[in-house]
PDB file of N, CA and C in Angstrom:
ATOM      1  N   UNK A   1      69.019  89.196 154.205  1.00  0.00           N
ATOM      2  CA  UNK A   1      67.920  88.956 155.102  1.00  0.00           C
ATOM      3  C   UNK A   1      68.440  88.487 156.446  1.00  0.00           C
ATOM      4  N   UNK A   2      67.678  88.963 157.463  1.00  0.00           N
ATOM      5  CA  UNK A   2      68.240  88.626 158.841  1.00  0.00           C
ATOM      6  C   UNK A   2      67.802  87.430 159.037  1.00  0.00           C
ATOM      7  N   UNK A   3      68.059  86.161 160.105  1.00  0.00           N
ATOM      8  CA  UNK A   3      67.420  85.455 160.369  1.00  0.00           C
ATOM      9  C   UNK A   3      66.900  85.636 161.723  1.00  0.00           C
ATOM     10  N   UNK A   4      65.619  85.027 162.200  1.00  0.00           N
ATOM     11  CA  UNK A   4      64.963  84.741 162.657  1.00  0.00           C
ATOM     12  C   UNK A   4      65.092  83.347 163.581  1.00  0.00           C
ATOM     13  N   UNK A   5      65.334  84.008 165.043  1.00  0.00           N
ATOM     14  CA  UNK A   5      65.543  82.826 165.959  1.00  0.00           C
ATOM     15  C   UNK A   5      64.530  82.324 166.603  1.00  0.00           C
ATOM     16  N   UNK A   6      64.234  80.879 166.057  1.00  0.00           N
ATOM     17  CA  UNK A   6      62.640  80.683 167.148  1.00  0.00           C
ATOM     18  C   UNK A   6      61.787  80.606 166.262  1.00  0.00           C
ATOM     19  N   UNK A   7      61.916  81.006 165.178  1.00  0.00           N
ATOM     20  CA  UNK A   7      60.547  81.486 164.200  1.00  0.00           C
ATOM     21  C   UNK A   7      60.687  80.333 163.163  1.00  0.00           C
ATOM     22  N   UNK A   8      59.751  79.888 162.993  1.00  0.00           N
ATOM     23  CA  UNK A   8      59.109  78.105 162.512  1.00  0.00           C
ATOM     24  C   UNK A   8      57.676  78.713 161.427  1.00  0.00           C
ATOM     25  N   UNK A   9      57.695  78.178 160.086  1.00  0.00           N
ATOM     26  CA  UNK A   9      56.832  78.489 159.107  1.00  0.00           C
ATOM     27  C   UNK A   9      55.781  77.776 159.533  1.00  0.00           C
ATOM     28  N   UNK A  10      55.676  76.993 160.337  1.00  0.00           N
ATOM     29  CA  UNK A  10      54.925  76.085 161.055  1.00  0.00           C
ATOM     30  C   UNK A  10      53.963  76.510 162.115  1.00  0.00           C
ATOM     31  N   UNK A  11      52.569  76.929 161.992  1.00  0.00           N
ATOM     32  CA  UNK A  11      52.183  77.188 162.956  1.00  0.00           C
ATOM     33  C   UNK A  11      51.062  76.326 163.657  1.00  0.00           C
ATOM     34  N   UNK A  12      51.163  75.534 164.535  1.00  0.00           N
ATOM     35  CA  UNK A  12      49.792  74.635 164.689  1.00  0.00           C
ATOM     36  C   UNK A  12      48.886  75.331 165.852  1.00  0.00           C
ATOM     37  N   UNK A  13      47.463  75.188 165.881  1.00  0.00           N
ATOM     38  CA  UNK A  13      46.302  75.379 166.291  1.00  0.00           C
ATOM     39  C   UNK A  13      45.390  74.291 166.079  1.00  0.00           C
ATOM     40  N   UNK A  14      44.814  74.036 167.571  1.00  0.00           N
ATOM     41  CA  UNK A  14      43.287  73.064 166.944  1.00  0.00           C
ATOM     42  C   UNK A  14      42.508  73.727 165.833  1.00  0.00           C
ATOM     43  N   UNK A  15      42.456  74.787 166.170  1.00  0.00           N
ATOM     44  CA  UNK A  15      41.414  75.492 164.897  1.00  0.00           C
ATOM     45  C   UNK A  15      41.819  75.571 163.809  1.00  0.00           C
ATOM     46  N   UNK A  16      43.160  75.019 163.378  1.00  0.00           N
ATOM     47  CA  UNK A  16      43.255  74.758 162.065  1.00  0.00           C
ATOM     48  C   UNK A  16      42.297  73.094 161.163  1.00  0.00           C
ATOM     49  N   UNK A  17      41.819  72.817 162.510  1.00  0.00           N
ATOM     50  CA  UNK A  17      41.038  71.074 162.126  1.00  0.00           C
ATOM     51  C   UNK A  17      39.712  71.672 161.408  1.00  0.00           C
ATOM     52  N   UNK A  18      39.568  72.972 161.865  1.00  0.00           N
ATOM     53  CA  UNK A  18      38.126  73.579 161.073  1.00  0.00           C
ATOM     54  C   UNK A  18      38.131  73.795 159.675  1.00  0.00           C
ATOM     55  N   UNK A  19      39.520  73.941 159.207  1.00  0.00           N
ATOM     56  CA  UNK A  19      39.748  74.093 157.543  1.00  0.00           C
ATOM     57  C   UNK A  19      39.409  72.594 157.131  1.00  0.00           C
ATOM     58  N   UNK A  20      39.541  71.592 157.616  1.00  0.00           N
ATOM     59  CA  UNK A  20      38.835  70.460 157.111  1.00  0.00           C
ATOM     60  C   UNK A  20      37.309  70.413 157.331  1.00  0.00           C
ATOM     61  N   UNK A  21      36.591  71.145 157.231  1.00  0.00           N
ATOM     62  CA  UNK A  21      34.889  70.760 157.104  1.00  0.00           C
ATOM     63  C   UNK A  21      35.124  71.140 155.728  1.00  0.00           C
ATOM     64  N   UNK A  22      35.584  72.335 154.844  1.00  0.00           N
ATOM     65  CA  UNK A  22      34.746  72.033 153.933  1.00  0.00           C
ATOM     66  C   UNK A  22      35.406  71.229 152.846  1.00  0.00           C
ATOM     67  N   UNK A  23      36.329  70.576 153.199  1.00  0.00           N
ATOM     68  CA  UNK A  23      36.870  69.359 152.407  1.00  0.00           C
ATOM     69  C   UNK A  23      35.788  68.113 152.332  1.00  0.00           C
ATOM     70  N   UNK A  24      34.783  68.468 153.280  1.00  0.00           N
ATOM     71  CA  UNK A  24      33.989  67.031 153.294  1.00  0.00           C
ATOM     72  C   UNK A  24      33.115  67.084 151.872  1.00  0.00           C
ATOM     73  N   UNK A  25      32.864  68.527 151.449  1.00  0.00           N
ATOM     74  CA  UNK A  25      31.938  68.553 149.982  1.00  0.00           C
ATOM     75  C   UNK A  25      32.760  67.714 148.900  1.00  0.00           C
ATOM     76  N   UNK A  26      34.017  67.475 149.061  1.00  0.00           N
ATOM     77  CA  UNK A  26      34.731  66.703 147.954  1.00  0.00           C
ATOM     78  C   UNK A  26      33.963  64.715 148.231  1.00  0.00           C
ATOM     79  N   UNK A  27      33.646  64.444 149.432  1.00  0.00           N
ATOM     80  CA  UNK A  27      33.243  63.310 149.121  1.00  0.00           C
ATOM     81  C   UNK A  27      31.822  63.181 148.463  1.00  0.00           C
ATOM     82  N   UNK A  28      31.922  62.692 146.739  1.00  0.00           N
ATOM     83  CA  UNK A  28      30.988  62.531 146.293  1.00  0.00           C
ATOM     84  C   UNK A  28      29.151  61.891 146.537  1.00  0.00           C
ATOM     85  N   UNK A  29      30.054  60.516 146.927  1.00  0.00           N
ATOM     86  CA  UNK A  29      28.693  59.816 147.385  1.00  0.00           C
ATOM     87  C   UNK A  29      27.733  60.411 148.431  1.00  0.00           C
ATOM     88  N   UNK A  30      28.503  61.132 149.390  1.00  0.00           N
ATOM     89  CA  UNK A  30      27.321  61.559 150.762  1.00  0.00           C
ATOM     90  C   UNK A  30      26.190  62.594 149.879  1.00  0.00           C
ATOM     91  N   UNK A  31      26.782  63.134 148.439  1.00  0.00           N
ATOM     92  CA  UNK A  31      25.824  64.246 147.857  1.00  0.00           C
ATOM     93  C   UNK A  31      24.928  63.915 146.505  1.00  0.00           C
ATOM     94  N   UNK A  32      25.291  62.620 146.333  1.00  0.00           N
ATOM     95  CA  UNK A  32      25.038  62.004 144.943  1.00  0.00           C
ATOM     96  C   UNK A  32      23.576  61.741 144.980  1.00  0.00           C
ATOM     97  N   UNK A  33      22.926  62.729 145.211  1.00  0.00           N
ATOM     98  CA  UNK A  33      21.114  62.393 144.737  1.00  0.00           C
ATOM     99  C   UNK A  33      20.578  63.949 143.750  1.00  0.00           C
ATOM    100  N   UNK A  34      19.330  63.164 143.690  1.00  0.00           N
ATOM    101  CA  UNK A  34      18.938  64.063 142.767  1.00  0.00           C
ATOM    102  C   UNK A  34      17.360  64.816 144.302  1.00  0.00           C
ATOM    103  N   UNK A  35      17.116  63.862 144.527  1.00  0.00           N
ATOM    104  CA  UNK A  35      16.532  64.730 146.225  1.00  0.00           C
ATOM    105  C   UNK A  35      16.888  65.306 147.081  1.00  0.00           C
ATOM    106  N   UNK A  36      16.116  66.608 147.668  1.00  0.00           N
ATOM    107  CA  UNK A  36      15.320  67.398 147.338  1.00  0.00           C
ATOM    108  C   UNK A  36      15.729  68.562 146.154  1.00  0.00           C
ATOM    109  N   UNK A  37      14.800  68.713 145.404  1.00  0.00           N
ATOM    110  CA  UNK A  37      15.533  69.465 144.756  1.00  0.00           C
ATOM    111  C   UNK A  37      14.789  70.722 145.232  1.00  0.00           C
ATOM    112  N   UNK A  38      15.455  71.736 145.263  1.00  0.00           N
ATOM    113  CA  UNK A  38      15.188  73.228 145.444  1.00  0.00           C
ATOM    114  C   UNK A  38      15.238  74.324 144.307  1.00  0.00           C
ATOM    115  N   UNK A  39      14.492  74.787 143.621  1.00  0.00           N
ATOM    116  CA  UNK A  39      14.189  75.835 142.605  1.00  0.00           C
ATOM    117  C   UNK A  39      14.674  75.232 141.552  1.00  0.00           C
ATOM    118  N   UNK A  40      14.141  73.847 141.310  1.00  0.00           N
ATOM    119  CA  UNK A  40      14.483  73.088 139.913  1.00  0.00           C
ATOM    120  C   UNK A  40      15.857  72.393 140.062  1.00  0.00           C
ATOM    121  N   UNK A  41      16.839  72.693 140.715  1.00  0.00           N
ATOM    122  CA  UNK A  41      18.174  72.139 140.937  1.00  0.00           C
ATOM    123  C   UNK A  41      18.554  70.675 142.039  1.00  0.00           C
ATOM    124  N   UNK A  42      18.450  69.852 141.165  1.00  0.00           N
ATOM    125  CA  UNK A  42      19.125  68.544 141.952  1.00  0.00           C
ATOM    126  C   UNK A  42      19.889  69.036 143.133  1.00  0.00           C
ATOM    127  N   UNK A  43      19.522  68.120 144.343  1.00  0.00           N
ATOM    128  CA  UNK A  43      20.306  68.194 145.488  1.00  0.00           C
ATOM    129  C   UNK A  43      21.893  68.248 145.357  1.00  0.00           C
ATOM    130  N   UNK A  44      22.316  67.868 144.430  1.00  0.00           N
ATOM    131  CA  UNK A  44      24.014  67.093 144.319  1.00  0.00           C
ATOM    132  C   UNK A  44      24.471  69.017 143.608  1.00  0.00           C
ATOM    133  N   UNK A  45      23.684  70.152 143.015  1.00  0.00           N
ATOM    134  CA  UNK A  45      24.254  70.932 142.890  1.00  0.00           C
ATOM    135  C   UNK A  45      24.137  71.907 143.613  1.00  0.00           C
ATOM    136  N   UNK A  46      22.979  72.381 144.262  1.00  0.00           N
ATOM    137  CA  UNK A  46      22.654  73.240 145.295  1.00  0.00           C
ATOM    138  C   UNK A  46      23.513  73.047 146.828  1.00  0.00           C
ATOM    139  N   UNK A  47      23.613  71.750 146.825  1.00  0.00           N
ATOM    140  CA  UNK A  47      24.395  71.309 148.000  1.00  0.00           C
ATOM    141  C   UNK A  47      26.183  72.081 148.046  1.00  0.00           C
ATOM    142  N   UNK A  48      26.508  71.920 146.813  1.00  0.00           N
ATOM    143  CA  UNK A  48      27.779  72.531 146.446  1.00  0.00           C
ATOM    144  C   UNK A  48      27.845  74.044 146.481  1.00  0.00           C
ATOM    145  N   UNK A  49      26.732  74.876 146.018  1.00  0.00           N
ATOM    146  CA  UNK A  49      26.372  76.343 146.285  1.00  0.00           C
ATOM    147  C   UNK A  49      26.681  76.341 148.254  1.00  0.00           C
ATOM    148  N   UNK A  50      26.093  75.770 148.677  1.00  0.00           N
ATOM    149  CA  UNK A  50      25.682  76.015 149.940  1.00  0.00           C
ATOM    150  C   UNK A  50      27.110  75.956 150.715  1.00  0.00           C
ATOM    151  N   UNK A  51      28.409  75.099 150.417  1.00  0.00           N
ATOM    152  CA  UNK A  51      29.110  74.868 150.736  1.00  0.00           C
ATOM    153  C   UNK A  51      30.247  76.077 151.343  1.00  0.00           C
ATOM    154  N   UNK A  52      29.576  76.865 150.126  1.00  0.00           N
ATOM    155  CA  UNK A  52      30.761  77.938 149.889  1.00  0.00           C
ATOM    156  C   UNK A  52      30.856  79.127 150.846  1.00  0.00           C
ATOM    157  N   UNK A  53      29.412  79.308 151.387  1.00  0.00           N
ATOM    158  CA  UNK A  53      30.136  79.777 152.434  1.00  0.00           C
ATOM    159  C   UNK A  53      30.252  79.542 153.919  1.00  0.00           C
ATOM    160  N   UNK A  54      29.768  77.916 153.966  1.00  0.00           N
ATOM    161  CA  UNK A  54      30.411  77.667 154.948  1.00  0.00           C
ATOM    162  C   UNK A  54      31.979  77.380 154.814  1.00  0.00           C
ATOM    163  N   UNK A  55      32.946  77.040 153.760  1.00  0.00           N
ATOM    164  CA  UNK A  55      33.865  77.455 153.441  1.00  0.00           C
ATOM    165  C   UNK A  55      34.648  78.873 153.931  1.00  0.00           C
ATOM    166  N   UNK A  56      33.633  79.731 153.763  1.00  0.00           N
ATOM    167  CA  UNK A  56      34.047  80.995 154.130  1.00  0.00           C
ATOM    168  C   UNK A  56      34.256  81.070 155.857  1.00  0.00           C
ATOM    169  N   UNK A  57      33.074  80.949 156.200  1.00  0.00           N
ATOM    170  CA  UNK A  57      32.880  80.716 157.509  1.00  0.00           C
ATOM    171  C   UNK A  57      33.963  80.261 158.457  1.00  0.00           C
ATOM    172  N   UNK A  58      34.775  79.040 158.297  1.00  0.00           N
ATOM    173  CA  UNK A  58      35.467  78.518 158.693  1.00  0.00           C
ATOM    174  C   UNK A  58      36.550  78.589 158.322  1.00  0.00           C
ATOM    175  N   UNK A  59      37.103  79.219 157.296  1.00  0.00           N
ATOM    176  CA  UNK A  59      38.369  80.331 156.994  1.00  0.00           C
ATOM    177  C   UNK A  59      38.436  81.691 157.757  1.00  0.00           C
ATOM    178  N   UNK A  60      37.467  81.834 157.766  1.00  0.00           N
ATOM    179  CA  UNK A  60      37.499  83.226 158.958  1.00  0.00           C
ATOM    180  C   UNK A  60      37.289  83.134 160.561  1.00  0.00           C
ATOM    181  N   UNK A  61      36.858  82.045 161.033  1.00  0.00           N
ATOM    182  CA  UNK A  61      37.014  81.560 162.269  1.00  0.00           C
ATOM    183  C   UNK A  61      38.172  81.203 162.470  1.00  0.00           C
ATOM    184  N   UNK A  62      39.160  80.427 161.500  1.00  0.00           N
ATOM    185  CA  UNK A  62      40.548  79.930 161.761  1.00  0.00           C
ATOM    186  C   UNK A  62      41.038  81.445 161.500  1.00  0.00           C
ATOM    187  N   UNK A  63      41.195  81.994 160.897  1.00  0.00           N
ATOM    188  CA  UNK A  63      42.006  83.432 160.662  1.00  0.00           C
ATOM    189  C   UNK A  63      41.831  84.007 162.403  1.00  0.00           C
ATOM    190  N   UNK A  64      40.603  84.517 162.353  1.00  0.00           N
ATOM    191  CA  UNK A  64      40.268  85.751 163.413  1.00  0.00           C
ATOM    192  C   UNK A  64      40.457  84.523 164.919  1.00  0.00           C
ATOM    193  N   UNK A  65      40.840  83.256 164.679  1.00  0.00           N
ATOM    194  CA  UNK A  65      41.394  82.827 166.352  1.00  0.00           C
ATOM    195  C   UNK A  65      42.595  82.584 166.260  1.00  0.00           C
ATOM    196  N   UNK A  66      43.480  82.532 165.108  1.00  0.00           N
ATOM    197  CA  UNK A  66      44.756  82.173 165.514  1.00  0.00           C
ATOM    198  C   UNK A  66      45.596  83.554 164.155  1.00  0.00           C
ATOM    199  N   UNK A  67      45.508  84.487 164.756  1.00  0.00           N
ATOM    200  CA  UNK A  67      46.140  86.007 163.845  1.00  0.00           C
ATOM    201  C   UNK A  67      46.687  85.818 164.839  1.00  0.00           C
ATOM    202  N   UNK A  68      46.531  85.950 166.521  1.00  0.00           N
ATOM    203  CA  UNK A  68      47.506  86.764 167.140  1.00  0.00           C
ATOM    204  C   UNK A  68      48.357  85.487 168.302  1.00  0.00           C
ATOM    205  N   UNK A  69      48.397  84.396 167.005  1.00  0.00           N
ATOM    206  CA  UNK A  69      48.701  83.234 168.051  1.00  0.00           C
ATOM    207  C   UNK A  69      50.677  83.280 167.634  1.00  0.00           C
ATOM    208  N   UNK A  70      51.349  82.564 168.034  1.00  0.00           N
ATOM    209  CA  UNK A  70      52.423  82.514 167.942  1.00  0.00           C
ATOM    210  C   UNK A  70      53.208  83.487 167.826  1.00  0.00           C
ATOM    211  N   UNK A  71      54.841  84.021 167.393  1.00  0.00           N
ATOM    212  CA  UNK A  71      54.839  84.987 168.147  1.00  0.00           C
ATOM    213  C   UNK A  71      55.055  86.351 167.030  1.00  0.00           C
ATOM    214  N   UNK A  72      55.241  87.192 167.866  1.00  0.00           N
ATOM    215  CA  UNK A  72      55.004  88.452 167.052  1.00  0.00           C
ATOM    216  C   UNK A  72      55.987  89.456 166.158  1.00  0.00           C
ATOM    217  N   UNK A  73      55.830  90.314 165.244  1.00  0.00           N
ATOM    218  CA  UNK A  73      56.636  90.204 163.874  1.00  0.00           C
ATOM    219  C   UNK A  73      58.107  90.736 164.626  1.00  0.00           C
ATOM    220  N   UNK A  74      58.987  90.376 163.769  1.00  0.00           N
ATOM    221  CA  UNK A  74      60.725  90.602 164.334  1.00  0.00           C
ATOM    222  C   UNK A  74      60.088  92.497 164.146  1.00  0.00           C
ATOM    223  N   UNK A  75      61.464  92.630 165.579  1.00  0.00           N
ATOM    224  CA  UNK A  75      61.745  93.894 165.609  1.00  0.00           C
ATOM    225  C   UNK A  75      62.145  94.369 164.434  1.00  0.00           C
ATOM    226  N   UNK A  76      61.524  96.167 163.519  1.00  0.00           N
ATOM    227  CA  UNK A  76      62.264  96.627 162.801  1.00  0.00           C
ATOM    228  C   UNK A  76      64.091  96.745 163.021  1.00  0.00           C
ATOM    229  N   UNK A  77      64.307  96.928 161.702  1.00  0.00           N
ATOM    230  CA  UNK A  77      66.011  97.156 161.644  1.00  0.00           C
ATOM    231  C   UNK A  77      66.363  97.868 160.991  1.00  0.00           C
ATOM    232  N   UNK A  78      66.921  99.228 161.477  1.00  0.00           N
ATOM    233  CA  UNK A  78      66.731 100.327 160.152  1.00  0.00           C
ATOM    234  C   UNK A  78      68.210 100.575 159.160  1.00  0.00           C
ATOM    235  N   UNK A  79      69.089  99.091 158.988  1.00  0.00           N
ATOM    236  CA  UNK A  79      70.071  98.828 158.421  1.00  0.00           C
ATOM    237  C   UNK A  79      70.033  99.291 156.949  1.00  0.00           C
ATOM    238  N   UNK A  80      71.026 100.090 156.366  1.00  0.00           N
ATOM    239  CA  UNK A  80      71.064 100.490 155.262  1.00  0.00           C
ATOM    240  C   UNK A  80      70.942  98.709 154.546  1.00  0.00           C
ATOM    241  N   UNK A  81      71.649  98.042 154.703  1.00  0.00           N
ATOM    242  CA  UNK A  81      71.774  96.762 154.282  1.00  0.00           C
ATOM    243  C   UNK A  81      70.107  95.645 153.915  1.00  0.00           C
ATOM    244  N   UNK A  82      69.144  96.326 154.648  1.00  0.00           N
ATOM    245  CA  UNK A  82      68.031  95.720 154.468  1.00  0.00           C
ATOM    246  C   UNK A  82      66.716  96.367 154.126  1.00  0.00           C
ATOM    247  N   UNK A  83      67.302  97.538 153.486  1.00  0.00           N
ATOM    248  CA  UNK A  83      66.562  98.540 152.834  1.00  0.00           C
ATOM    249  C   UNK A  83      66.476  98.735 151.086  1.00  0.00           C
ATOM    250  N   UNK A  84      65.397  98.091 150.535  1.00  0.00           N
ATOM    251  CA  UNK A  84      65.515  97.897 149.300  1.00  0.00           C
ATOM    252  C   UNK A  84      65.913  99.380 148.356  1.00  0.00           C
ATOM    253  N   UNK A  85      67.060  99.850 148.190  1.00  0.00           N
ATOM    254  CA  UNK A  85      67.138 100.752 147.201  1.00  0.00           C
ATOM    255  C   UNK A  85      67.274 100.719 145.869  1.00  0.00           C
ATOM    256  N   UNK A  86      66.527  99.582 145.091  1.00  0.00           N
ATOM    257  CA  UNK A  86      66.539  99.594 143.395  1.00  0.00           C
ATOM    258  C   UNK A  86      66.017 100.739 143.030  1.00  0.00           C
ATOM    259  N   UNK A  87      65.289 101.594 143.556  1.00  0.00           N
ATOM    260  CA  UNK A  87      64.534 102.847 142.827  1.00  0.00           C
ATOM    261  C   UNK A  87      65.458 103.691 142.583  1.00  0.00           C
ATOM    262  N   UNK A  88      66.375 104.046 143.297  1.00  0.00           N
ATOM    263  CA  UNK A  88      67.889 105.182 143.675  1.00  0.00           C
ATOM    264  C   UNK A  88      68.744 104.304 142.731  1.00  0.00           C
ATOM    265  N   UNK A  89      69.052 103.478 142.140  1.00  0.00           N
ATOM    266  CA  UNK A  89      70.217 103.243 141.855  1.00  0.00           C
ATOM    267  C   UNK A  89      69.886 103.619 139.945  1.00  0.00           C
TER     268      UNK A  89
END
């Protein structure tokens, strides 16, 4: 494998602070009632339905603003040496 100069597994963005909203459904108490309930279901489980896709939501806002952030994929290398041939052998 070649290495990679500059290139850090590390990528930071503010918009990675958005993957923490839906960590907030893990704090119990803010959801711990049984009011309002909606189509027979206590608040404390419907609330958890609802979560999911704002979950989504904010996985795809962090994706689609920081895809084309940092920098961009290493040049190909068309080295016999980094060309997987297990199929040929």
């Amino acid at each position: 494998m070649a290495a990679h100069k500059g290139r850090s597994g590390f990528r930071w963005s503010p918009w990675n602070l958005l993957l923490l909203v839906p960590l907030l459904m893990l704090v119990t108490p803010w959801f711990n009632s049984k009011d309002p309930v909606v189509f027979g279901m206590p608040f404390f489980y419907w609330s958890q339905f609802l979560w999911v896709p704002v979950g989504v939501v904010c996985v795809l806002l962090v994706y689609l603003r920081t895809k084309g952030d940092g920098e961009g994929a290493p040049d190909a290398d068309d080295r016999v040496d980094d060309i997987d041939e297990g199929a040929r052998r």
